[in-house]
N, C-alpha and C. Protein backbone atom coordinates (compact mmCIF):
# COMPACT_ATOMS: atom_id res chain seq x y z
N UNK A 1 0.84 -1.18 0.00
CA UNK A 1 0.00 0.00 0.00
C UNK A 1 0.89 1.25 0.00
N UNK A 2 0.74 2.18 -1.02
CA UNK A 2 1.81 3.45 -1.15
C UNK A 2 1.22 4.50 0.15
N UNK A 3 2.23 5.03 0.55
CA UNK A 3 2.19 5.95 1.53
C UNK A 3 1.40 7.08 0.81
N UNK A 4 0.62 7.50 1.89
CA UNK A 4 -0.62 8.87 1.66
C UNK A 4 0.60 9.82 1.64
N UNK A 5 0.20 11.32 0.45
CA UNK A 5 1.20 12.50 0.33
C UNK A 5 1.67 13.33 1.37
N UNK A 6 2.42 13.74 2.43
CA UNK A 6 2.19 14.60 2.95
C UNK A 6 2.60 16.36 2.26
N UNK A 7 1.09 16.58 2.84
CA UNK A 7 1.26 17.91 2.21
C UNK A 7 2.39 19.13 2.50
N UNK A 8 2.60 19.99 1.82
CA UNK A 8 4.03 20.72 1.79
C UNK A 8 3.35 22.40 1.28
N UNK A 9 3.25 22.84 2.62
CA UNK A 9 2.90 24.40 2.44
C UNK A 9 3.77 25.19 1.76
N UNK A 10 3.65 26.12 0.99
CA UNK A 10 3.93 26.29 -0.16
C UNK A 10 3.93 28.05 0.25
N UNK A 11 3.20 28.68 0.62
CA UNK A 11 3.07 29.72 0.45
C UNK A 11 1.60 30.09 1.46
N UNK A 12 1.69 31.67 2.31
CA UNK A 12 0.73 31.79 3.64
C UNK A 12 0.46 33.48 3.24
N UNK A 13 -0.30 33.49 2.88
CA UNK A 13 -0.82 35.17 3.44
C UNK A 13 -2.11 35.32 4.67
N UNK A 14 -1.68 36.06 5.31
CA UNK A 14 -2.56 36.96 6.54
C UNK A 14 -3.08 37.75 6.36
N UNK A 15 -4.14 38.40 6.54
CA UNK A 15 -4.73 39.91 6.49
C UNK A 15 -5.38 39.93 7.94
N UNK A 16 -5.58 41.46 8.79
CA UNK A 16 -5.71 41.53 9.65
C UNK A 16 -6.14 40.91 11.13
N UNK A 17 -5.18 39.34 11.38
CA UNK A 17 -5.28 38.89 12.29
C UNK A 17 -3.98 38.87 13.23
N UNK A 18 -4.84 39.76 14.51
CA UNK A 18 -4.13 40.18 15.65
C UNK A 18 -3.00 40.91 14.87
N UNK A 19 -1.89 41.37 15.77
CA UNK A 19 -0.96 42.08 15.10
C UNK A 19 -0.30 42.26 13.31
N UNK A 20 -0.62 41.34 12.38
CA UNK A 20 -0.53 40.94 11.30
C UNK A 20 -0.96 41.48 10.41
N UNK A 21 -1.13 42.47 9.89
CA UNK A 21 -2.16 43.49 9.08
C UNK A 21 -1.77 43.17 7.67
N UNK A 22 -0.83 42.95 7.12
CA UNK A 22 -0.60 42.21 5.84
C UNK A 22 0.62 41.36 5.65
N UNK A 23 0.74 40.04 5.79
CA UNK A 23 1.93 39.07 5.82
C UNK A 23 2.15 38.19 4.36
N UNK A 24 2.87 38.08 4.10
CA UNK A 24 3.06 37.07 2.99
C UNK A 24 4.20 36.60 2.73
N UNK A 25 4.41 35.34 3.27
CA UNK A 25 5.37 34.16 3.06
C UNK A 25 5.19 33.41 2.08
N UNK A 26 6.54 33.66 1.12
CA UNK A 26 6.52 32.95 -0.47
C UNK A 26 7.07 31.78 -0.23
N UNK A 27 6.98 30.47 -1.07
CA UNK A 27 8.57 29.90 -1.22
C UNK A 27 8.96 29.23 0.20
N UNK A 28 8.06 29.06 0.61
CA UNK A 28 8.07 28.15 2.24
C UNK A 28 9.09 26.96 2.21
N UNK A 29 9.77 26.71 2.40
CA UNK A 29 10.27 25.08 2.54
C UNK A 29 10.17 24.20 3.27
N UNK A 30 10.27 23.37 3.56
CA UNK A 30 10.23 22.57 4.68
C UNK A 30 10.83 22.66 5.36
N UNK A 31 12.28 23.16 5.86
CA UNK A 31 12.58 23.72 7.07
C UNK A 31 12.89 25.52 6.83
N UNK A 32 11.81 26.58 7.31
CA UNK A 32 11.89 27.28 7.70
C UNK A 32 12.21 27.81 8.76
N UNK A 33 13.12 28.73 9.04
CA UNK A 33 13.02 30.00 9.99
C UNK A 33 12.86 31.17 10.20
N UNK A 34 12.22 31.45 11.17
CA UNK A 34 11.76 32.76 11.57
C UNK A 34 12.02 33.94 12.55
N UNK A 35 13.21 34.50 11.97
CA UNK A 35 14.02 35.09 12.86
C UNK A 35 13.40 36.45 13.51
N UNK A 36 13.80 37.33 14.44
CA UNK A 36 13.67 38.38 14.67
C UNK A 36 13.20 38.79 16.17
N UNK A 37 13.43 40.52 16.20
CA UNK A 37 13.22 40.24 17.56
C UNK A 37 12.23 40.15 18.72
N UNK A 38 12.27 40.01 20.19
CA UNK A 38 11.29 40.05 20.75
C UNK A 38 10.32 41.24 20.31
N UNK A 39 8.80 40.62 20.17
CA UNK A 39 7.59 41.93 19.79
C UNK A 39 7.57 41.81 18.30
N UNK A 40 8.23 41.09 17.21
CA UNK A 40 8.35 41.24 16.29
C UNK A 40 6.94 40.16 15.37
N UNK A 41 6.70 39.27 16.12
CA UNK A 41 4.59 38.82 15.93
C UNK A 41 5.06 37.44 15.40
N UNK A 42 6.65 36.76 15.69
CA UNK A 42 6.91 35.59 15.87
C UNK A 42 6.14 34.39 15.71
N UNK A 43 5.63 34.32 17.04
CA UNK A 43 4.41 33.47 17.56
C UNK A 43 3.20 33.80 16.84
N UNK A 44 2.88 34.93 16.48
CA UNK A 44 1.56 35.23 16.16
C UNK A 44 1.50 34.14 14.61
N UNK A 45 2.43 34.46 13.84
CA UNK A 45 2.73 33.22 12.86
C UNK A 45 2.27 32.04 13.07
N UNK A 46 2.65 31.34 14.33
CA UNK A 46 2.75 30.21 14.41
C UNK A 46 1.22 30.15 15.10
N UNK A 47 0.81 30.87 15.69
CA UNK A 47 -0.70 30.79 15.94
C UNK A 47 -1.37 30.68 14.94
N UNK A 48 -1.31 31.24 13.72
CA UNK A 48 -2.06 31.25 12.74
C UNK A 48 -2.02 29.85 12.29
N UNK A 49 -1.50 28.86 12.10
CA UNK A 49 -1.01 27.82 11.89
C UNK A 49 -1.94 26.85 12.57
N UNK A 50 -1.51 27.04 14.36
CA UNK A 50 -2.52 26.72 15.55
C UNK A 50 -4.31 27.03 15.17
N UNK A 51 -4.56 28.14 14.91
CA UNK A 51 -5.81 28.66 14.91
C UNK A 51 -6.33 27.93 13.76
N UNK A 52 -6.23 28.04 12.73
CA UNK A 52 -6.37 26.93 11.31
C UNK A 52 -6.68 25.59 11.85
N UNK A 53 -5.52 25.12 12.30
CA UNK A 53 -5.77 23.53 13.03
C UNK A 53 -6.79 23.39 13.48
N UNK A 54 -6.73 24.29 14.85
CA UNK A 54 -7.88 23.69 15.91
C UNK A 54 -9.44 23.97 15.32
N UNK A 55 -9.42 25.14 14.08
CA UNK A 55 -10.62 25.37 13.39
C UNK A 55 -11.27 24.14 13.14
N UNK A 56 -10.57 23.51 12.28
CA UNK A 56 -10.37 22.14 11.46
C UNK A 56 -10.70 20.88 12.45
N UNK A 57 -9.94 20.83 13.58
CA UNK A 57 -9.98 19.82 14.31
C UNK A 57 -10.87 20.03 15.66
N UNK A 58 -11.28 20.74 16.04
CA UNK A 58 -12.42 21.20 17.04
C UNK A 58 -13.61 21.79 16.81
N UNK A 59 -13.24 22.75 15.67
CA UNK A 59 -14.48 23.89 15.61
C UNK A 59 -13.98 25.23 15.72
N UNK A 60 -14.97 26.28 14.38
CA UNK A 60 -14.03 27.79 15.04
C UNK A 60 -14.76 28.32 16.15
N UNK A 61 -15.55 28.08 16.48
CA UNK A 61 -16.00 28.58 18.22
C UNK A 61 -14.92 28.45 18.84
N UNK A 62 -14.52 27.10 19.50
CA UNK A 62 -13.54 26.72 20.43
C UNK A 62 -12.45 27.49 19.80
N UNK A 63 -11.80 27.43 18.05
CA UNK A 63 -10.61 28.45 18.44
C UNK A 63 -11.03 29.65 18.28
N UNK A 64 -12.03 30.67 18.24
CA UNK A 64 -12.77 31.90 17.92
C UNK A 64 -12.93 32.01 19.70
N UNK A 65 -13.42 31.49 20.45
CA UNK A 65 -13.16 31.75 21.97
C UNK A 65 -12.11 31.77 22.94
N UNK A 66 -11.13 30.66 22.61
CA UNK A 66 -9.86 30.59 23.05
C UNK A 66 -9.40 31.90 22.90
N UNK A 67 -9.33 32.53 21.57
CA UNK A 67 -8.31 33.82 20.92
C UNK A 67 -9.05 34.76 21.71
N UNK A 68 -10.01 35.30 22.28
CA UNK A 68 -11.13 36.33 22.75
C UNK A 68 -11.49 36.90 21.61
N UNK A 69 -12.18 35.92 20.66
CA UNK A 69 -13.38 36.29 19.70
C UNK A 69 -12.73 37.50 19.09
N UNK A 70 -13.54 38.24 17.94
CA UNK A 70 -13.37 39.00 16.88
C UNK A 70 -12.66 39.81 17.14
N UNK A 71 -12.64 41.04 18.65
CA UNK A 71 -12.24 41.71 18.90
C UNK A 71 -10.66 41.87 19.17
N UNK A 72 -10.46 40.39 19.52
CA UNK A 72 -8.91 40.52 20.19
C UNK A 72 -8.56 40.10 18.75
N UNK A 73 -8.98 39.37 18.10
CA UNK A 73 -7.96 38.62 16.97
C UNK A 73 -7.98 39.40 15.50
N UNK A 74 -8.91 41.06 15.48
CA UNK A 74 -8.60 41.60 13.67
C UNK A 74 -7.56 42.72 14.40
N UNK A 75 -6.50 42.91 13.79
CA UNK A 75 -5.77 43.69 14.02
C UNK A 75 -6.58 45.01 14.14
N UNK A 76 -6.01 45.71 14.84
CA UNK A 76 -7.03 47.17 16.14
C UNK A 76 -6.19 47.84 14.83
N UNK A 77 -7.78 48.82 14.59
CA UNK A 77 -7.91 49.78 13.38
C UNK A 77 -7.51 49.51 12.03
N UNK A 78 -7.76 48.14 11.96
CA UNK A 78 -7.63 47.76 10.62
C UNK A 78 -9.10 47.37 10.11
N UNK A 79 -9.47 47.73 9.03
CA UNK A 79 -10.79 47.66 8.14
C UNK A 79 -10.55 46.65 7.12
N UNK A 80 -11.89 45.71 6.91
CA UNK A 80 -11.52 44.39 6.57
C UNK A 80 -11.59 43.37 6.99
N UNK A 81 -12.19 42.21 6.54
CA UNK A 81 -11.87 41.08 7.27
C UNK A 81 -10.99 40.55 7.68
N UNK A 82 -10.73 39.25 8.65
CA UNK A 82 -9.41 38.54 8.67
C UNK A 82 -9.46 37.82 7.56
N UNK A 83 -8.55 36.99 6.89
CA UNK A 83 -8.31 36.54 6.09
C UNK A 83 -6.88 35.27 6.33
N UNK A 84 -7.14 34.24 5.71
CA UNK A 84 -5.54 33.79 5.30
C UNK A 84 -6.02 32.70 4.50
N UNK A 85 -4.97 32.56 3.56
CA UNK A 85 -4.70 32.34 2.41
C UNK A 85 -3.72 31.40 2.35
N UNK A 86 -3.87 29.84 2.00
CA UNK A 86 -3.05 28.93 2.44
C UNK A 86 -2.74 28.11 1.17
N UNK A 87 -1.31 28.28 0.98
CA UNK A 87 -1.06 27.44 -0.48
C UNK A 87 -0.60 26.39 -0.20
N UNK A 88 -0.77 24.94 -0.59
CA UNK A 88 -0.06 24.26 -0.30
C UNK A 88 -0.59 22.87 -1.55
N UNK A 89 0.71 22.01 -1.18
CA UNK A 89 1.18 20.91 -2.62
C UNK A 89 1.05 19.11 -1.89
N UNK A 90 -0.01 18.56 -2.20
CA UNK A 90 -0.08 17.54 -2.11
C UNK A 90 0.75 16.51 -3.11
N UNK A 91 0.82 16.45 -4.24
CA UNK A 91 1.78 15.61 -4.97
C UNK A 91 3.11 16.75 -6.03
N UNK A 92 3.37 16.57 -6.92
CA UNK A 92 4.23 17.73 -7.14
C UNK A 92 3.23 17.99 -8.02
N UNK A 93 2.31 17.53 -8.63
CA UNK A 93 1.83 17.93 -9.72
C UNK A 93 0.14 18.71 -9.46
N UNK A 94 -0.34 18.93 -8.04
CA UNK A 94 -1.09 19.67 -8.01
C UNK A 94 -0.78 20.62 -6.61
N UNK A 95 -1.74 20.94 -6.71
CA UNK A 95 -1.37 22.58 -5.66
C UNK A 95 -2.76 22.92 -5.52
N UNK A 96 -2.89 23.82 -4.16
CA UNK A 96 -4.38 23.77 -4.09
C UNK A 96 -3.95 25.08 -2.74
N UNK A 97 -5.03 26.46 -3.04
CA UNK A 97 -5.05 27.37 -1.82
C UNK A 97 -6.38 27.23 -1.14
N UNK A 98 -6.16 27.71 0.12
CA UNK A 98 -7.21 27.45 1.19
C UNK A 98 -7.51 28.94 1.65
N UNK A 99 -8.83 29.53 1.20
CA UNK A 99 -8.96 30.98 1.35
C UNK A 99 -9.98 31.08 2.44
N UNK A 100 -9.37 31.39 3.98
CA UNK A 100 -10.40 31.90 4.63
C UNK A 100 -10.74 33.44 5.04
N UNK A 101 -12.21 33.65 5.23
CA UNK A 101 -12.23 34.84 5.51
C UNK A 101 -13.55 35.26 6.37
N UNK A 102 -13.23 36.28 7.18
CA UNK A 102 -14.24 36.54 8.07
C UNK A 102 -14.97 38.08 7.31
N UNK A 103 -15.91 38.14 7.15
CA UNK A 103 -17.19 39.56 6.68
C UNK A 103 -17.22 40.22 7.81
N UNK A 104 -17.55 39.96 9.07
CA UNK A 104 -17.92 40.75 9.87
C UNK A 104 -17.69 39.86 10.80
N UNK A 105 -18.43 40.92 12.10
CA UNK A 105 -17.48 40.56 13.86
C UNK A 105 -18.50 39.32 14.09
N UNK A 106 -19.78 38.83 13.59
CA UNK A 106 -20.54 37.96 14.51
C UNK A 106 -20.39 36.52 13.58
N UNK A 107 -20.16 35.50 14.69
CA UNK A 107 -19.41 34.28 13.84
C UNK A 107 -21.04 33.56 12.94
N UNK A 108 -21.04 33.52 11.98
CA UNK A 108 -21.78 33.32 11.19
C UNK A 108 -22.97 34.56 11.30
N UNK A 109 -22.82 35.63 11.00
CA UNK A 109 -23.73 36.42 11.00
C UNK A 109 -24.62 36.55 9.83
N UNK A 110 -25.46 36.78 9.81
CA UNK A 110 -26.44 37.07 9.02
C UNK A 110 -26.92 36.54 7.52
N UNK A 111 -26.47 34.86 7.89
CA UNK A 111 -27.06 33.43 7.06
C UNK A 111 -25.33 32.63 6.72
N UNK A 112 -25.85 32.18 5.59
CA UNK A 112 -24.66 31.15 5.73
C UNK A 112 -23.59 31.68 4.86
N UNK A 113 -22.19 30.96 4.69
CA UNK A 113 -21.39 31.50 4.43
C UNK A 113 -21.22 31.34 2.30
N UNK A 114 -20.73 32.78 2.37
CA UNK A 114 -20.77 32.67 0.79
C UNK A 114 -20.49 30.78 0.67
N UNK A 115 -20.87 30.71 -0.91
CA UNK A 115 -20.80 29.44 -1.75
C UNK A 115 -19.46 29.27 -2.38
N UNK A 116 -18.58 28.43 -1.97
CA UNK A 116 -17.20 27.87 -2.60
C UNK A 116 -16.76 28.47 -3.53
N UNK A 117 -16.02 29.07 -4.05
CA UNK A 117 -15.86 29.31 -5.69
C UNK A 117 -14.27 29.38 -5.60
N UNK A 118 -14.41 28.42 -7.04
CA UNK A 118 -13.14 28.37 -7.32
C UNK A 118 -12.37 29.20 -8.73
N UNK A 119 -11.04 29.49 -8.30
CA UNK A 119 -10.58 30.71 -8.89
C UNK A 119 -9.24 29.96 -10.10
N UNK A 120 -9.04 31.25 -11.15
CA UNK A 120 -8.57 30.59 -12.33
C UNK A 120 -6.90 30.45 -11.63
N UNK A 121 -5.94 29.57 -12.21
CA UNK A 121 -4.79 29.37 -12.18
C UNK A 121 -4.13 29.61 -13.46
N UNK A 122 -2.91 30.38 -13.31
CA UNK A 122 -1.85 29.75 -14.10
C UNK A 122 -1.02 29.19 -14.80
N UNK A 123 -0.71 28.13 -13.86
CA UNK A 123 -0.29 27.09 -13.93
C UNK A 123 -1.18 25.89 -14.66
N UNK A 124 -0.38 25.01 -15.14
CA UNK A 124 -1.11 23.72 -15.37
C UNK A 124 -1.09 22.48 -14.13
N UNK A 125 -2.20 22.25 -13.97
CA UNK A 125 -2.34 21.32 -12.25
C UNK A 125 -2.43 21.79 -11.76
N UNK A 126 -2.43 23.26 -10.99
CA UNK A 126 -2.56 23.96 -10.16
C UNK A 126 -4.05 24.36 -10.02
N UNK A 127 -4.54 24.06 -8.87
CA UNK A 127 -5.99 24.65 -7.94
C UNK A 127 -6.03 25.33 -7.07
N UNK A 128 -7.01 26.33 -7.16
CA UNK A 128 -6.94 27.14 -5.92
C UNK A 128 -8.54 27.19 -5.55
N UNK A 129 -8.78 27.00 -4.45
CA UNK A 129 -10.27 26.87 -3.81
C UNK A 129 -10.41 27.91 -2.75
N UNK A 130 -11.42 28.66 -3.20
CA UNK A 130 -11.93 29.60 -1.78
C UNK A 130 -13.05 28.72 -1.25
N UNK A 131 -12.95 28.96 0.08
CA UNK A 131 -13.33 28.64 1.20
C UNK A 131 -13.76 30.16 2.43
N UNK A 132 -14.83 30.07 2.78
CA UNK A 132 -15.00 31.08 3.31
C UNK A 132 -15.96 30.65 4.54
N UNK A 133 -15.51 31.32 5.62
CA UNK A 133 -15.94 30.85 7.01
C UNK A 133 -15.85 32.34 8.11
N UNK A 134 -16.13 31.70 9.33
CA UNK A 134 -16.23 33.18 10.29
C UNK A 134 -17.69 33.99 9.51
């Protein structure tokens, strides 16, 4: 039985979550580092990472409450949803982004969340899927 792919993140953009007001990590490798100094939103990276997960694997309540809900987690005086934007490569020959995004402060507010749509590529094999949640 051939071993399942493991996937290989590829590329991360942020938009206003917690300190993060516009991030974008190209060209990811598999061993990255992330240098810099104390206060520099380090961790906040790696939360984003965390927060995704536990979305996925618990529910975004549980990680939307953990963080203290809308308020603590869109970066203060930034206009806009949160957002992130997750590229990543299951075999070499496809690729696929993971677009989340929050409309407003109340977690599913005011019906359900836009309908999937998927966006043109590039590339040949390459997919990119929005996904929209919060």
């Amino acid at each position: 039985m051939p071993k399942p792919a493991i996937p290989h993140i590829e590329q991360l953009r942020v938009r206003n979550y917690r300190a993060l007001k516009d991030l974008e990590l190209k060209s990811i490798t598999p061993l990255t580092v992330v240098l810099g100094p104390n206060g520099s939103e380090k961790s906040t990276i790696f939360d984003v990472f965390a927060f995704l997960a536990e979305c996925f694997q618990f529910g975004l309540r549980r990680a939307w409450d953990r963080r203290g809900r809308f308020r603590e987690l869109r970066t203060r005086g930034a206009e806009g949803p949160i957002s992130f934007e997750l590229k990543f490569r299951e075999k070499p020959i496809r690729a696929y982004s993971l677009i989340r995004e929050r409309a407003n402060g109340v977690v599913g507010g005011g019906g359900p969340p836009p309908t999937p749509q998927k966006k043109k590529t590039k590339k040949m094999g390459e997919k990119k899927m929005g996904v929209y949640f919060f």
